[in-house]
Protein backbone atom coordinates (compact mmCIF):
# COMPACT_ATOMS: atom_id res chain seq x y z
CA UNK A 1 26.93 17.28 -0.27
CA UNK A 2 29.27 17.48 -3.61
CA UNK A 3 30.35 14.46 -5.69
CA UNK A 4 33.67 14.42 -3.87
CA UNK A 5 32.36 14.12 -0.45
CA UNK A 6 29.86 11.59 -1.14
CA UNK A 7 32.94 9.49 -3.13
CA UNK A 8 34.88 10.44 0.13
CA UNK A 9 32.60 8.81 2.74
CA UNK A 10 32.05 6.28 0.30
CA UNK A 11 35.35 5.50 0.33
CA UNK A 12 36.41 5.60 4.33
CA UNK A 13 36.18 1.97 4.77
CA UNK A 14 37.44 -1.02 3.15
CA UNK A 15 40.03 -2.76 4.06
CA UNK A 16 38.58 -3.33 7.32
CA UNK A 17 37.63 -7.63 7.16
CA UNK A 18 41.53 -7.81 6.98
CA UNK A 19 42.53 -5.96 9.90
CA UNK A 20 38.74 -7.68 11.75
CA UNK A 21 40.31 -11.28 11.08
CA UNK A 22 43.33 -9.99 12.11
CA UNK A 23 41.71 -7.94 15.47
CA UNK A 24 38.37 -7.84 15.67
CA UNK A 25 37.78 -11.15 14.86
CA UNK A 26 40.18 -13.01 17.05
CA UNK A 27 39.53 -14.27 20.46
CA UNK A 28 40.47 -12.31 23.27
CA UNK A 29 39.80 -11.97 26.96
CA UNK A 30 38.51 -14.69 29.03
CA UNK A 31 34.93 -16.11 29.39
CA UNK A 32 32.43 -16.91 32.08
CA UNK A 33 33.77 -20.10 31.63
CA UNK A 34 37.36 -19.42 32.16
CA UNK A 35 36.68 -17.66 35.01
CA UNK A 36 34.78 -20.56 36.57
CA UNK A 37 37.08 -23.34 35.72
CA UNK A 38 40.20 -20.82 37.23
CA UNK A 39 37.98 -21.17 40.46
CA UNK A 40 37.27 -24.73 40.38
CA UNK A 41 41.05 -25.32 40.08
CA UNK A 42 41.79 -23.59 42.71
CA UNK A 43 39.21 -24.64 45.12
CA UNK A 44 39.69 -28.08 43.80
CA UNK A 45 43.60 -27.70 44.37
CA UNK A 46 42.94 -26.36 48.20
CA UNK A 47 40.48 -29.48 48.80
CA UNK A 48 37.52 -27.61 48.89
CA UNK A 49 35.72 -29.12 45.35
CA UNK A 50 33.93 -27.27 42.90
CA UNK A 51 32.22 -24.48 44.27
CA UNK A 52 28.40 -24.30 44.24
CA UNK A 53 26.15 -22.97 41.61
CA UNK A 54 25.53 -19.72 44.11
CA UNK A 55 29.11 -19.18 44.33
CA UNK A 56 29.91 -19.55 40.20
CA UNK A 57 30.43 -16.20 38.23
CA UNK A 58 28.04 -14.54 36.77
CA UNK A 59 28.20 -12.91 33.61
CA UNK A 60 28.70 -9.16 35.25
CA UNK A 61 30.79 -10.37 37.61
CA UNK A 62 33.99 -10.93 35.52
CA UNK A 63 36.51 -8.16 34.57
CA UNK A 64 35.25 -8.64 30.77
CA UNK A 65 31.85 -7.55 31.55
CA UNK A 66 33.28 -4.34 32.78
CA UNK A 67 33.60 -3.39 28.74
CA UNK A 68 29.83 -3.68 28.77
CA UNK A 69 28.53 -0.40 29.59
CA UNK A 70 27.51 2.91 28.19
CA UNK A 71 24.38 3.07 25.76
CA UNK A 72 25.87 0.31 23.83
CA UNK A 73 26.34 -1.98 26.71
CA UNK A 74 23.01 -4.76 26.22
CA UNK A 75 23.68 -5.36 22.62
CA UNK A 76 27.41 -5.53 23.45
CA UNK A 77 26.43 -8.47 25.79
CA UNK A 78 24.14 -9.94 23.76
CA UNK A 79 26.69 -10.20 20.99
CA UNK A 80 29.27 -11.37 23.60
CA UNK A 81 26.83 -14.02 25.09
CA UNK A 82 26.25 -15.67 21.32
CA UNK A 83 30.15 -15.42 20.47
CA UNK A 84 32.54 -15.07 23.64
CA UNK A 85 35.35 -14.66 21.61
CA UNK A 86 34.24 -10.44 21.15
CA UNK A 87 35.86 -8.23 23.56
CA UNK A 88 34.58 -4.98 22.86
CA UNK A 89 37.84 -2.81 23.29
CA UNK A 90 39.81 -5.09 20.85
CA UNK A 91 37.19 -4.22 18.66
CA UNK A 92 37.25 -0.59 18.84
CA UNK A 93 41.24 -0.85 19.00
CA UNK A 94 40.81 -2.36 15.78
CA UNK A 95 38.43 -0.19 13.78
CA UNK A 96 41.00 2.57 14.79
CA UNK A 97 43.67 0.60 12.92
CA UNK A 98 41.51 -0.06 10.24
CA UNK A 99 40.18 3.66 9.50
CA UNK A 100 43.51 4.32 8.80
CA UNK A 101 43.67 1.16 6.19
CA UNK A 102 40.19 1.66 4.53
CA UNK A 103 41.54 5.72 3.78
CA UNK A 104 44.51 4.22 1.67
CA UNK A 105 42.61 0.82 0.19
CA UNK A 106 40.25 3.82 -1.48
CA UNK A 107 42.67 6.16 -2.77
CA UNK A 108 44.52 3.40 -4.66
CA UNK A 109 41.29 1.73 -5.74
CA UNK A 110 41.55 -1.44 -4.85
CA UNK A 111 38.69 -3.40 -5.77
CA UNK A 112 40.28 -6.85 -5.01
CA UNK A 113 41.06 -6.04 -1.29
CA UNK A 114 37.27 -4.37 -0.92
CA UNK A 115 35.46 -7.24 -2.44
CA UNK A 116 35.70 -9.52 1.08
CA UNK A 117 35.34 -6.67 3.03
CA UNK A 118 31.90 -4.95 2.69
CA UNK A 119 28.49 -5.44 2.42
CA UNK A 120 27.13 -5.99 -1.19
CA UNK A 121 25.07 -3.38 -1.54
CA UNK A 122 28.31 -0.94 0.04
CA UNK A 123 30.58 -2.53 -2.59
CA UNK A 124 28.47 -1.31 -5.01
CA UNK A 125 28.65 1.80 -4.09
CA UNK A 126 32.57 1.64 -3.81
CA UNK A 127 32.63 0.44 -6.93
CA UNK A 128 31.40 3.18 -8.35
CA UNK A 129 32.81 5.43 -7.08
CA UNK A 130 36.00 4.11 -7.46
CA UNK A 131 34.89 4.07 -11.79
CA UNK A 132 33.96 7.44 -12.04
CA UNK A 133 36.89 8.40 -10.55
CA UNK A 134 38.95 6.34 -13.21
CA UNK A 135 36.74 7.70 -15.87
CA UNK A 136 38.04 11.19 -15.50
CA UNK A 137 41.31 9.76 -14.51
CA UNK A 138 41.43 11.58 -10.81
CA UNK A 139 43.91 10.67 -8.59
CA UNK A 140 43.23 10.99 -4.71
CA UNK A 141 45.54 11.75 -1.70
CA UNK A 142 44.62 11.65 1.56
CA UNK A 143 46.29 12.07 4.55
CA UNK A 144 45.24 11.46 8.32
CA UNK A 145 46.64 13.66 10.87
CA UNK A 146 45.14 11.55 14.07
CA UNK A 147 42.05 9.92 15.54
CA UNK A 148 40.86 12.70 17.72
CA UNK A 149 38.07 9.51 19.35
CA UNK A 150 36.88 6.09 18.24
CA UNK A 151 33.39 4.91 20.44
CA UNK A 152 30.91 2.47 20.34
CA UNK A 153 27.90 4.01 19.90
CA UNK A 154 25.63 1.26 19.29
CA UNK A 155 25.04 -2.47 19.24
CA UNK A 156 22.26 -4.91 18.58
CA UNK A 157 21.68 -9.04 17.57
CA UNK A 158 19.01 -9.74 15.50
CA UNK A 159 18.25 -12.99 14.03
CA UNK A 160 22.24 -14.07 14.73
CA UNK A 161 23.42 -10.47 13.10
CA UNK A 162 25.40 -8.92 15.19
CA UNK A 163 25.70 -5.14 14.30
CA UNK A 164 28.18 -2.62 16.10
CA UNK A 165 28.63 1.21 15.20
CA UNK A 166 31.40 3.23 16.31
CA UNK A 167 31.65 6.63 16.06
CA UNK A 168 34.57 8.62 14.45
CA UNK A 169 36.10 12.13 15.04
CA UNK A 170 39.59 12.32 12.67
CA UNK A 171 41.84 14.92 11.40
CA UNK A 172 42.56 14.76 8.14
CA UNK A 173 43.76 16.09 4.64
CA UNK A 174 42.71 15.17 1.00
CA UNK A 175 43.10 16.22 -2.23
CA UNK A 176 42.02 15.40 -5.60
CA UNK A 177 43.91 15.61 -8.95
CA UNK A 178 43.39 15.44 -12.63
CA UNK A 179 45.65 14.00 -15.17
CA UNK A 180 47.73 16.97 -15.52
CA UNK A 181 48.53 17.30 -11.92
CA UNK A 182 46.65 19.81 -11.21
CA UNK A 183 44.08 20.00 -7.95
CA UNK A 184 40.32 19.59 -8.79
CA UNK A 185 39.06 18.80 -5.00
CA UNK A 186 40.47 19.50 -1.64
CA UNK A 187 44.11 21.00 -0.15
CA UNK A 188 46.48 19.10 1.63
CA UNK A 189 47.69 21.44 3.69
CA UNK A 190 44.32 22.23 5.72
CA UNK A 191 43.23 19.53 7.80
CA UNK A 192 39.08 19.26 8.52
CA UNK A 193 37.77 17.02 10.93
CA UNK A 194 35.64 14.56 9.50
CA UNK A 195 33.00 12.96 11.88
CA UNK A 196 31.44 9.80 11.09
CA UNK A 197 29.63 6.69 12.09
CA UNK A 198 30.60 3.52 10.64
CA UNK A 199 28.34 0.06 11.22
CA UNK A 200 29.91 -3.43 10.86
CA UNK A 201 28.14 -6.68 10.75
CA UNK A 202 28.89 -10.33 11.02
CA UNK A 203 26.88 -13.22 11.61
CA UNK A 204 27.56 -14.77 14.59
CA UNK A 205 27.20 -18.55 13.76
CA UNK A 206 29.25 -18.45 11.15
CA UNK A 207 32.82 -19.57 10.82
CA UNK A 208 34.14 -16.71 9.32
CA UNK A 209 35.50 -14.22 12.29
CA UNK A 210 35.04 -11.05 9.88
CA UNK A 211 33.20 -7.85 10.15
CA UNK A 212 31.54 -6.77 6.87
CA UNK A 213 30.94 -2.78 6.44
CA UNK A 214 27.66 -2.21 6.42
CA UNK A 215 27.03 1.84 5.97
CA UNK A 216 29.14 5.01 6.69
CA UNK A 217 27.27 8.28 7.38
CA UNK A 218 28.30 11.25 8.40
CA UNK A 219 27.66 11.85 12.84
């Protein structure tokens, strides 16, 4: 793999804790617990009382748990079970929207907006990337033509870290210049489909509803 690839997948995801507060992070859906208060209004409301414990949801009985299937589905529910607020397709809708962020958060180098975002030992790496980039004063360009597919591959809780991977198939176009303008890396008029699986992290006790990017690598 050359220098510009590895700065390239080094680069293809930053900006992401933004659009996670903003998406991933938020509540959505309802809970077990919605679900069985909704019924003990109702029965309550048609003078029947609460219902009994035989006759209460259960946790794959709601139209949430639906989103928990596939190879990913038990750590999906065990993530969901420590922190109801996760809904697994707001997720993924959101790392969609946020591939398309981290692309243009790398190419400008924006350290500032990283810093929040990532894991330390991944900011690092941006960092650097991002420096030896200025150091030869490159400029980079990249352009994405669509997200062919955006799935969750994989998910797991350990120790009250919650980690989820989805896997990426996009279209794009990049290009790298030097100070005189002229192209060092890449051609923006061929697109290449890039395939990649990117892991987020979060700590599911903690008040802070963002998703920290953990490792990209190519699928």
């Amino acid at each position: 793999m050359d220098i510009l690839q590895i700065l390239f997948f080094a680069g293809l995801a930053v900006f992401l804790g933004v659009r996670l507060y903003m998406v991933l992070g938020k509540p959505s859906g309802r809970t077990a617990e919605d679900v069985e208060r909704e019924q003990r209004e109702r029965a309550e409301a048609a003078g029947m009382g609460a219902p009994p414990p035989s006759m209460r949801p259960q946790e794959d009985e709601t139209p949430f748990a639906a989103q928990f299937s596939g190879p990913a589905g038990e750590g999906l529910m065990q993530i969901a079970q420590q922190d109801p607020s996760f809904d697994p397709e707001e997720f993924r809708k959101g790392a969609k929207a946020a591939y398309e962020m981290i692309v243009l958060a790398y190419a400008k180098g924006d350290r500032e907006a990283l810093q929040p975002l990532l894991s330390d030992r991944v900011m690092k790496a941006y960092d650097q990337s991002i420096s030896a980039r200025e150091e030869k004063d490159w400029t980079v360009t990249t352009e994405i033509d669509r997200i062919k597919s955006a799935e969750i591959s994989e998910a797991s809780l350990n120790d009250n870290r919650a980690k989820v991977k989805i896997t990426f198939s996009v279209e794009l176009a990049s290009e790298t210049r030097n100070a005189q303008g002229d192209v060092v890396e890449g051609d923006l008029t061929t697109l290449k489909t890039v395939d990649e699986i990117w892991s987020f992290e979060r700590d599911v006790t903690s008040e802070n509803p963002n998703w920290r990017l953990s490792g990209v690598k190519p699928a």
